[in-house]
Each structure stands twice: as C-alpha cells, then as structure tokens.
Protein backbone atom coordinates (compact mmCIF):
# COMPACT_ATOMS: atom_id res chain seq x y z
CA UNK A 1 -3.58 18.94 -15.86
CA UNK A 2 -6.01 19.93 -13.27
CA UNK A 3 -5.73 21.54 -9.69
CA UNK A 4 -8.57 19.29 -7.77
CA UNK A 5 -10.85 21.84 -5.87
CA UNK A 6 -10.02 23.29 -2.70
CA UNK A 7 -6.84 21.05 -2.55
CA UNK A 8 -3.38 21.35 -3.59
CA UNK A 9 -3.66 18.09 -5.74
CA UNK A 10 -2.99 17.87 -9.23
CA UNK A 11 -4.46 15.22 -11.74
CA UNK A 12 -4.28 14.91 -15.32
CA UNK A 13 -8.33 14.35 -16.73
CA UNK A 14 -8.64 11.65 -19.00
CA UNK A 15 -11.83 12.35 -21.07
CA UNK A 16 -13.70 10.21 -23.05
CA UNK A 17 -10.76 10.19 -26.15
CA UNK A 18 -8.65 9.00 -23.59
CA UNK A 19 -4.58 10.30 -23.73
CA UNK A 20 -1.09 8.92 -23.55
CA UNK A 21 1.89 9.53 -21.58
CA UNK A 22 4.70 9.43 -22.72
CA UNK A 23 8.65 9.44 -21.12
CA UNK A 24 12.19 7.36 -21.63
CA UNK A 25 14.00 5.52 -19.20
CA UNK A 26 17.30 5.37 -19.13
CA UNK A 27 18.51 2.34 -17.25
CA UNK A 28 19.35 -0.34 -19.71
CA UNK A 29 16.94 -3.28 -18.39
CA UNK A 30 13.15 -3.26 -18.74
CA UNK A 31 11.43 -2.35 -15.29
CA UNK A 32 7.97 -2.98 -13.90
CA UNK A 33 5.86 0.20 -14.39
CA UNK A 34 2.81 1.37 -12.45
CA UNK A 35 0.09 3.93 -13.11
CA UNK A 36 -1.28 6.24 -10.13
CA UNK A 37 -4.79 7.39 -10.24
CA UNK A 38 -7.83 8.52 -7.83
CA UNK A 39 -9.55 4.94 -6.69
CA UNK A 40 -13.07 5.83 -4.94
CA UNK A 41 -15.92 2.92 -4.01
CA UNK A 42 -18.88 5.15 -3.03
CA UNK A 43 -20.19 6.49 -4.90
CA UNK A 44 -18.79 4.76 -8.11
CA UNK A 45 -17.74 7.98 -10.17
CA UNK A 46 -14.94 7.75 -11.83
CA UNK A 47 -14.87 5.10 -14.93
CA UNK A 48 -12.59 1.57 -15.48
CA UNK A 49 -9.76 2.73 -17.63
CA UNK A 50 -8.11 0.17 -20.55
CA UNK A 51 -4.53 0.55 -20.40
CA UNK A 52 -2.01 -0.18 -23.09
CA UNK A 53 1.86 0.01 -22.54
CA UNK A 54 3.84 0.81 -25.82
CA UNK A 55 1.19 -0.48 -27.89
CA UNK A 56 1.36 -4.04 -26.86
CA UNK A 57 -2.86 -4.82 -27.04
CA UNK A 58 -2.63 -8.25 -26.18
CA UNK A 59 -1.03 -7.37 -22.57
CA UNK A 60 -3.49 -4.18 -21.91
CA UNK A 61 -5.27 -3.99 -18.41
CA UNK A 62 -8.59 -2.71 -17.09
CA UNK A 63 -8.18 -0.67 -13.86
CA UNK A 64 -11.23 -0.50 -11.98
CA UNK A 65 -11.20 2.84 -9.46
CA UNK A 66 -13.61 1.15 -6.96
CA UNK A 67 -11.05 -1.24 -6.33
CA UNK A 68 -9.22 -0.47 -3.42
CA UNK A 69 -8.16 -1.59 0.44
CA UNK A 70 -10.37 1.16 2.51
CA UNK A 71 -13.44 -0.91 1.77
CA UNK A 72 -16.63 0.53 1.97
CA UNK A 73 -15.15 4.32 2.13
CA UNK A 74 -16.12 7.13 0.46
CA UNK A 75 -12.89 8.84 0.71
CA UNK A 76 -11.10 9.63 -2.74
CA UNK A 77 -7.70 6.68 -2.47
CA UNK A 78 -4.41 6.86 -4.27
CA UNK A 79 -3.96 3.47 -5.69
CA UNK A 80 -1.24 1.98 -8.16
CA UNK A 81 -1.48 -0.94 -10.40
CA UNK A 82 1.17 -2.76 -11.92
CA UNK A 83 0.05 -1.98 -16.20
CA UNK A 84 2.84 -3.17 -17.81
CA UNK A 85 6.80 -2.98 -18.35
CA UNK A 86 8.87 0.10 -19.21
CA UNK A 87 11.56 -0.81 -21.65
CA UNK A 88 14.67 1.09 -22.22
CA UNK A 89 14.27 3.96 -24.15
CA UNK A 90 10.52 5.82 -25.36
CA UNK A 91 7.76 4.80 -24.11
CA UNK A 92 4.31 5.42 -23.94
CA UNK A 93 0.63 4.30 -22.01
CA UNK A 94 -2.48 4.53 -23.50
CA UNK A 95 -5.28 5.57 -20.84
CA UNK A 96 -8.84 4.88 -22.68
CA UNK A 97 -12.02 5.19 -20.07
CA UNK A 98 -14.62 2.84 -20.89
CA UNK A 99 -18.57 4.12 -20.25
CA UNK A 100 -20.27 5.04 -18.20
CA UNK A 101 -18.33 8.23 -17.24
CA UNK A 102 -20.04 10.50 -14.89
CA UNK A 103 -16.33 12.08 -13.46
CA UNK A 104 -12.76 11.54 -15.38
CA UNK A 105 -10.55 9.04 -15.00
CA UNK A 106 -7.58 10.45 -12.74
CA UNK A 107 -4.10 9.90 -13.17
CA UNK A 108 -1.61 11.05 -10.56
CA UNK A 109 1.70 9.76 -11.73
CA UNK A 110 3.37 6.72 -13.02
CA UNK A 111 5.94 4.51 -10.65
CA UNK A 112 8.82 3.16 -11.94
CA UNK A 113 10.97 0.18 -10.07
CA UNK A 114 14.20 -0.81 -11.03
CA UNK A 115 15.00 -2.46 -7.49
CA UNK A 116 11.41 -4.23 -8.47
CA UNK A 117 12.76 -5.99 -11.65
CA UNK A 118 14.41 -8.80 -9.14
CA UNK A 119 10.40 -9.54 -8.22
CA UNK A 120 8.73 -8.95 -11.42
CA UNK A 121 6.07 -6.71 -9.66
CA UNK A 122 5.90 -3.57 -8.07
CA UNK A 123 5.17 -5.13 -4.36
CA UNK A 124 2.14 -5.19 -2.32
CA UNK A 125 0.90 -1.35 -2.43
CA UNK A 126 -3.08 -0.63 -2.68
CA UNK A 127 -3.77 -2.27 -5.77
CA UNK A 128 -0.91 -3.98 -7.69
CA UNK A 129 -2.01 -7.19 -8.84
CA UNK A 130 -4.29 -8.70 -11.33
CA UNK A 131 -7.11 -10.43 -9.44
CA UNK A 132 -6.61 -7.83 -6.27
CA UNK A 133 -9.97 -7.86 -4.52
CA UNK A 134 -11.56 -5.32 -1.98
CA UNK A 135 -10.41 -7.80 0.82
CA UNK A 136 -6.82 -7.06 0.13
CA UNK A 137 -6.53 -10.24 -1.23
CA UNK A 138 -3.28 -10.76 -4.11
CA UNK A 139 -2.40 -12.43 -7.23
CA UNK A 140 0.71 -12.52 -9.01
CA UNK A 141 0.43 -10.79 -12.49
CA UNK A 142 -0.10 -13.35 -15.31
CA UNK A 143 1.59 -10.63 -17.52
C-alpha cells in the first residue's frame, strides 16, 4: 500500500507481477463484485489490467484506466467496474497489468452488493459495464 503524494489517498501498486486480493463474504448468496482503481485519459499512464475472480479464466476482464465519464480530463477518476461475482466464502482477484506500464495500476478498494444481486450488476456508477464507452454509453455484462 501506498500514500499517493501530497494527498491523503491510499492505493495498493500493482507492479508488473501483478497481486491478488483476497477476503470472504459471509452472506450465503453469491453477489456482484466490483474493483476500484485510479482511471486517468490524459495522459494515458497507468496500464489495462486483466482481472480474474477466483480463478475462473474464461470470465476474466480487461479494465482499461482511460475509460471513464470526465472525457477529455486530465484529472486522476475513481472508477469501478463490475469483474466478476463474489461467492460465499474465500475468495480471491487476480490483478495482472498488461504492457506498456509507465505508472502502476491502482487499486482503491473492491465493492461488494448484496442489494445488487436482484439486478445482476452493480448499477450505473463511472464504469460498470462491459462495452462502457467514454460517452457514458452502457451495456449489460455478458458475464
């Protein structure tokens, strides 16, 4: 974990290796899950991410940081995207950057929504859908 300069943010780096996180839930019906990280669109510095919930490959997603509904900023964004579902019990996402990498991939939290199991998404925060574009436009997840 790092303190981001001259602010009283914390991330967690993901370097090139990339990391998991790991946690249990509790409730006793699966729930959509959402990662947090730093989104920014200019310039372009921090890298797409795979992500992998509970080892399931075949439903992994690629989060793309530039991504996001302030388009054409240059401020730093919190965004969330919809990665997967969090089962009951251990669990764990696998945050791999792919190249280029000129700044770390940032995470800032995961979100988990048991009210948001009746929708099967997380709802329509910055960037929660497969097929989200920088017009705000949204998708359903296929997942």
């Amino acid at each position: 974990m790092q303190s981001m300069p001259d602010d009283e943010k914390w991330v967690l780096n993901v370097n090139s290796a990339g990391m998991s996180i790991e946690f249990d839930i509790k409730c006793n019906t699966p729930v959509p899950l959402g990662l947090g990280y730093m989104s920014r669109q200019d310039p372009p510095n921090y890298p797409k991410a795979q992500v992998v919930v509970n080892q399931d490959s075949n439903k992994s997603v690629v989060i793309d940081p530039r991504i996001n509904r302030e388009t054409g900023s240059k401020a730093r964004v919190t965004a969330f995207y919809h990665v997967g579902t969090a089962h009951p019990g251990h669990n764990v996402i696998q945050n791999t950057p792919l190249p280029p990498q000129i700044d770390p991939f940032r995470v800032l939290g995961i979100q988990i929504c048991g009210v948001c199991t009746e929708f099967g998404h997380l709802g329509i925060g910055p960037v929660n859908y497969a097929g989200h574009d920088k017009l705000g436009t949204m998708a359903r997840p296929t997942t």
